[in-house]
Protein backbone atom coordinates (compact mmCIF):
# COMPACT_ATOMS: atom_id res chain seq x y z
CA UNK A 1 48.62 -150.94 29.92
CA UNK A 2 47.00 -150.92 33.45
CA UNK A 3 43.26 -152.50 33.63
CA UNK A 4 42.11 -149.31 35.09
CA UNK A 5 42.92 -145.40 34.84
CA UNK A 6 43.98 -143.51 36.86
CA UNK A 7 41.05 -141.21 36.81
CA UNK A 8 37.43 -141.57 36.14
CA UNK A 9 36.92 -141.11 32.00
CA UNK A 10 33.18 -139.94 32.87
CA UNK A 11 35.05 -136.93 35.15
CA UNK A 12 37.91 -136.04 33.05
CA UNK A 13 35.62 -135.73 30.07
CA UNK A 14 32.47 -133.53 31.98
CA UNK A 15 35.79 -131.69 33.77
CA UNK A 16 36.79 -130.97 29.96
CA UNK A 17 33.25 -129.19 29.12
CA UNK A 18 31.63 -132.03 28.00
CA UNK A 19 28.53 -131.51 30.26
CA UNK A 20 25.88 -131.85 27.68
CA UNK A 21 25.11 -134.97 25.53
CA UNK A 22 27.97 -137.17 24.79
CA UNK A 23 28.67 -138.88 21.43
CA UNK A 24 31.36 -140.03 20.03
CA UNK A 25 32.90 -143.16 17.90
CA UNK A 26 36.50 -144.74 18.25
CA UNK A 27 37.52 -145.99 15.00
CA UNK A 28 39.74 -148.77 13.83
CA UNK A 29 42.52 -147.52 11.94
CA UNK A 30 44.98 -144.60 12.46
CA UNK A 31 45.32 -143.14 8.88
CA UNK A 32 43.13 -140.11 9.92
CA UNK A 33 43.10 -138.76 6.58
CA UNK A 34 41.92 -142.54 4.69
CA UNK A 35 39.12 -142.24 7.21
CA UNK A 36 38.09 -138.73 6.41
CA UNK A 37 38.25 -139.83 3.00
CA UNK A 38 36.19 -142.34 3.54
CA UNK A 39 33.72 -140.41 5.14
CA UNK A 40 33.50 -137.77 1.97
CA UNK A 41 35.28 -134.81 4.09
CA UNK A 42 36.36 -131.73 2.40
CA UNK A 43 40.22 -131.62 3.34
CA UNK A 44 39.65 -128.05 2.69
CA UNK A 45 37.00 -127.54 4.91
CA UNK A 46 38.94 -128.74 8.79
CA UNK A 47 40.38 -126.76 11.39
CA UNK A 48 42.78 -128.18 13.80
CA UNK A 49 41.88 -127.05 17.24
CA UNK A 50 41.43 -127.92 20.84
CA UNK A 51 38.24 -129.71 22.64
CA UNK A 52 37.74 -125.98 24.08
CA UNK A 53 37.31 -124.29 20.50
CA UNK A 54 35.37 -127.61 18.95
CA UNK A 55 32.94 -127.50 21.50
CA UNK A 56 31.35 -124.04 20.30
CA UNK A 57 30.67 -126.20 17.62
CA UNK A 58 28.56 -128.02 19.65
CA UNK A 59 25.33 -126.03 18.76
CA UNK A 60 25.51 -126.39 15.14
CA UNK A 61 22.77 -127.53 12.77
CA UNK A 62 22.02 -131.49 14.51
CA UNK A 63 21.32 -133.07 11.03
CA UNK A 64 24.58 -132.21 9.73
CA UNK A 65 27.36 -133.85 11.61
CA UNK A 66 30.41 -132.42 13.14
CA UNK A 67 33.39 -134.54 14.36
CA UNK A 68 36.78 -133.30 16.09
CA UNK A 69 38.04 -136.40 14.81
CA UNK A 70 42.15 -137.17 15.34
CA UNK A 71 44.63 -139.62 16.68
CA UNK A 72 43.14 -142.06 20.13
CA UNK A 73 46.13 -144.28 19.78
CA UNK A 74 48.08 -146.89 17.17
CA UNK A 75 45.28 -148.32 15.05
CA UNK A 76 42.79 -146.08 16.46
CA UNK A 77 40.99 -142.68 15.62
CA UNK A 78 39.05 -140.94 18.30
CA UNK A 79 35.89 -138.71 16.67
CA UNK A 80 33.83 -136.81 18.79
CA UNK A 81 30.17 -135.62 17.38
CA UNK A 82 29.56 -132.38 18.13
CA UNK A 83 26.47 -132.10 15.93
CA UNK A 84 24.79 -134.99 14.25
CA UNK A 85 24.46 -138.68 14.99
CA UNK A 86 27.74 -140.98 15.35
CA UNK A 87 25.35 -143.89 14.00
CA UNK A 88 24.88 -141.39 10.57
CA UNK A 89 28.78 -142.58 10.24
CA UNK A 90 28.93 -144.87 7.55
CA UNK A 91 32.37 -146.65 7.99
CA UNK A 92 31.39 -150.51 6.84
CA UNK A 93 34.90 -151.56 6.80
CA UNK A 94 35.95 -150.42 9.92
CA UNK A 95 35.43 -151.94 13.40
CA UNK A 96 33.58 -148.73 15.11
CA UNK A 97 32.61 -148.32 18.44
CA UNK A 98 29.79 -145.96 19.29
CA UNK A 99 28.98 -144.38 22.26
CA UNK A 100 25.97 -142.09 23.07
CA UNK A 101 24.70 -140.47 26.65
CA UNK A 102 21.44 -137.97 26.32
CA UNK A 103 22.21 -136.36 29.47
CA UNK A 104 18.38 -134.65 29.27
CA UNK A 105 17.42 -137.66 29.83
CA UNK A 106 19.85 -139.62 31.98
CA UNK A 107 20.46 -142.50 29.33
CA UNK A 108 23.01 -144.01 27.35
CA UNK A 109 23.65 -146.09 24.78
CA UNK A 110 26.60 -148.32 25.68
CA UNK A 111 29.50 -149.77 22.41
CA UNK A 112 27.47 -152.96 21.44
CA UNK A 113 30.63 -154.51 20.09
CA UNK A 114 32.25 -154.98 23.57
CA UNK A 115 29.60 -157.34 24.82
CA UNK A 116 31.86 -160.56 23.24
CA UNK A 117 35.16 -159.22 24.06
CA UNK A 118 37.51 -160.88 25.85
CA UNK A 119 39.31 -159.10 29.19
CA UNK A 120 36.08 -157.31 30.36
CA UNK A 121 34.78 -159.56 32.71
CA UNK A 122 36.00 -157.77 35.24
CA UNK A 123 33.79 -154.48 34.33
CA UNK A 124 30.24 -154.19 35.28
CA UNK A 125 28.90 -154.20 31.68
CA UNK A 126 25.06 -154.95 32.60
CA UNK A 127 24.06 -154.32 29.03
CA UNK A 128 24.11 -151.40 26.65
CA UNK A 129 21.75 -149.24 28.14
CA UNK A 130 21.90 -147.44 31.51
CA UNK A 131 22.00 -144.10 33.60
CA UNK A 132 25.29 -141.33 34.18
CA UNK A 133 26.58 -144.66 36.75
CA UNK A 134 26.64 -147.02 34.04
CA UNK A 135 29.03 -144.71 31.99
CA UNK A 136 32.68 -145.45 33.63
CA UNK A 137 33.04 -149.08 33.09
CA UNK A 138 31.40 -148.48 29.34
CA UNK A 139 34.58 -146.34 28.86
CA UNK A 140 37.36 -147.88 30.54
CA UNK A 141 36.42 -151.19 28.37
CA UNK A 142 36.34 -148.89 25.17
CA UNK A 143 39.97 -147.40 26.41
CA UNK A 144 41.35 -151.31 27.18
CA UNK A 145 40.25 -152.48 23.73
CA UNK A 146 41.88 -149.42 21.85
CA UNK A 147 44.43 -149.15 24.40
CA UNK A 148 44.23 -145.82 25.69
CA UNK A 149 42.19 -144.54 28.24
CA UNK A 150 40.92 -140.81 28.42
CA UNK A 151 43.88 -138.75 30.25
CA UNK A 152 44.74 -135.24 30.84
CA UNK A 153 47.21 -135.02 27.69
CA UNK A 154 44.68 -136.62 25.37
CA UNK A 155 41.88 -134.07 26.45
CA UNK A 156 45.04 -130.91 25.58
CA UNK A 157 45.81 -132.81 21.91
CA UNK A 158 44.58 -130.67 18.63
CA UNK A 159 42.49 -132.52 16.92
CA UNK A 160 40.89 -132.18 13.60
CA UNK A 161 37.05 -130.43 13.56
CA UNK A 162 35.19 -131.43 10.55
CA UNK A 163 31.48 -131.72 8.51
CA UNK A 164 30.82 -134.93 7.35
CA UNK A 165 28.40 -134.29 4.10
CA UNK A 166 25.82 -135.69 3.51
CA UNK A 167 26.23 -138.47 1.01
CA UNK A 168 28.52 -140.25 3.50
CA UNK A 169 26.25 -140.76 6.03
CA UNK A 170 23.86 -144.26 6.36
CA UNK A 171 20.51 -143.01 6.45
């Protein structure tokens, strides 16, 4: 895997529609359907789409969260929030990184667990807050420890869009 992409995550994902707020949770493990059954999800109750058709999901109800949740890479699950917290997650088994940018306000806050990893150094990682600037390096260290970075054929994949109910969720 190269240390850098070849395009900027921040772009390819606001060039996808993501122009809004921005959460979302990479989570160890690749058995997508031992996560959603860890997270209480209906099997019954998913549709597998594209980022285009989960994003009109984007509007829903905010205290009941909505993933488009599917494969990042080996040992990894991707889950976008479309509605919802990706801190309501509760997944205390799994290594979880959690990312979340309020554009409204120009803030984000960055994965906390990549502070201590190794093969970041490189990366201006100031801490885990910052502005729209601060988000690039934030993802490209996400994309080296799950190795993947965001790319034009993993913005096209189906994944799965889902309700996570409310007796899986931490608060």
């Amino acid at each position: 895997m190269e240390l850098f992409p070849e395009e900027s995550q921040w772009e390819l994902l606001t060039t996808a529609g993501l122009r809004g707020d921005f959460q979302a949770a990479w989570i160890e493990g690749d058995d997508i359907g031992a996560i959603a059954a860890e997270l209480k999800i209906d099997p019954t109750a998913t549709l597998e789409c594209d980022l285009a058709t989960a994003l009109r999901w984007s509007s829903m109800d905010a205290r009941t969260p909505i993933l488009w949740m599917g494969e990042h890479a080996p040992g990894w699950t991707f889950a976008l929030v479309l509605a919802g917290s990706a801190s309501d997650l509760s997944l205390p088994e799994r290594r979880v990184f959690d990312f979340c940018y309020a554009r409204e306000i120009d803030e984000f806050y960055g994965v906390a667990g990549i502070y201590r990893e190794e093969g970041l150094d490189d990366l201006e990682l100031n801490d885990d807050q910052g502005d729209e600037g601060d988000l690039d390096p934030h993802l490209i260290a996400v994309g080296r420890l799950t190795g993947r970075f965001v790319d034009r054929d993993w913005l096209a994949e189906r994944r799965t869009l889902c309700r996570v109910p409310v007796e899986a969720r931490t608060s």
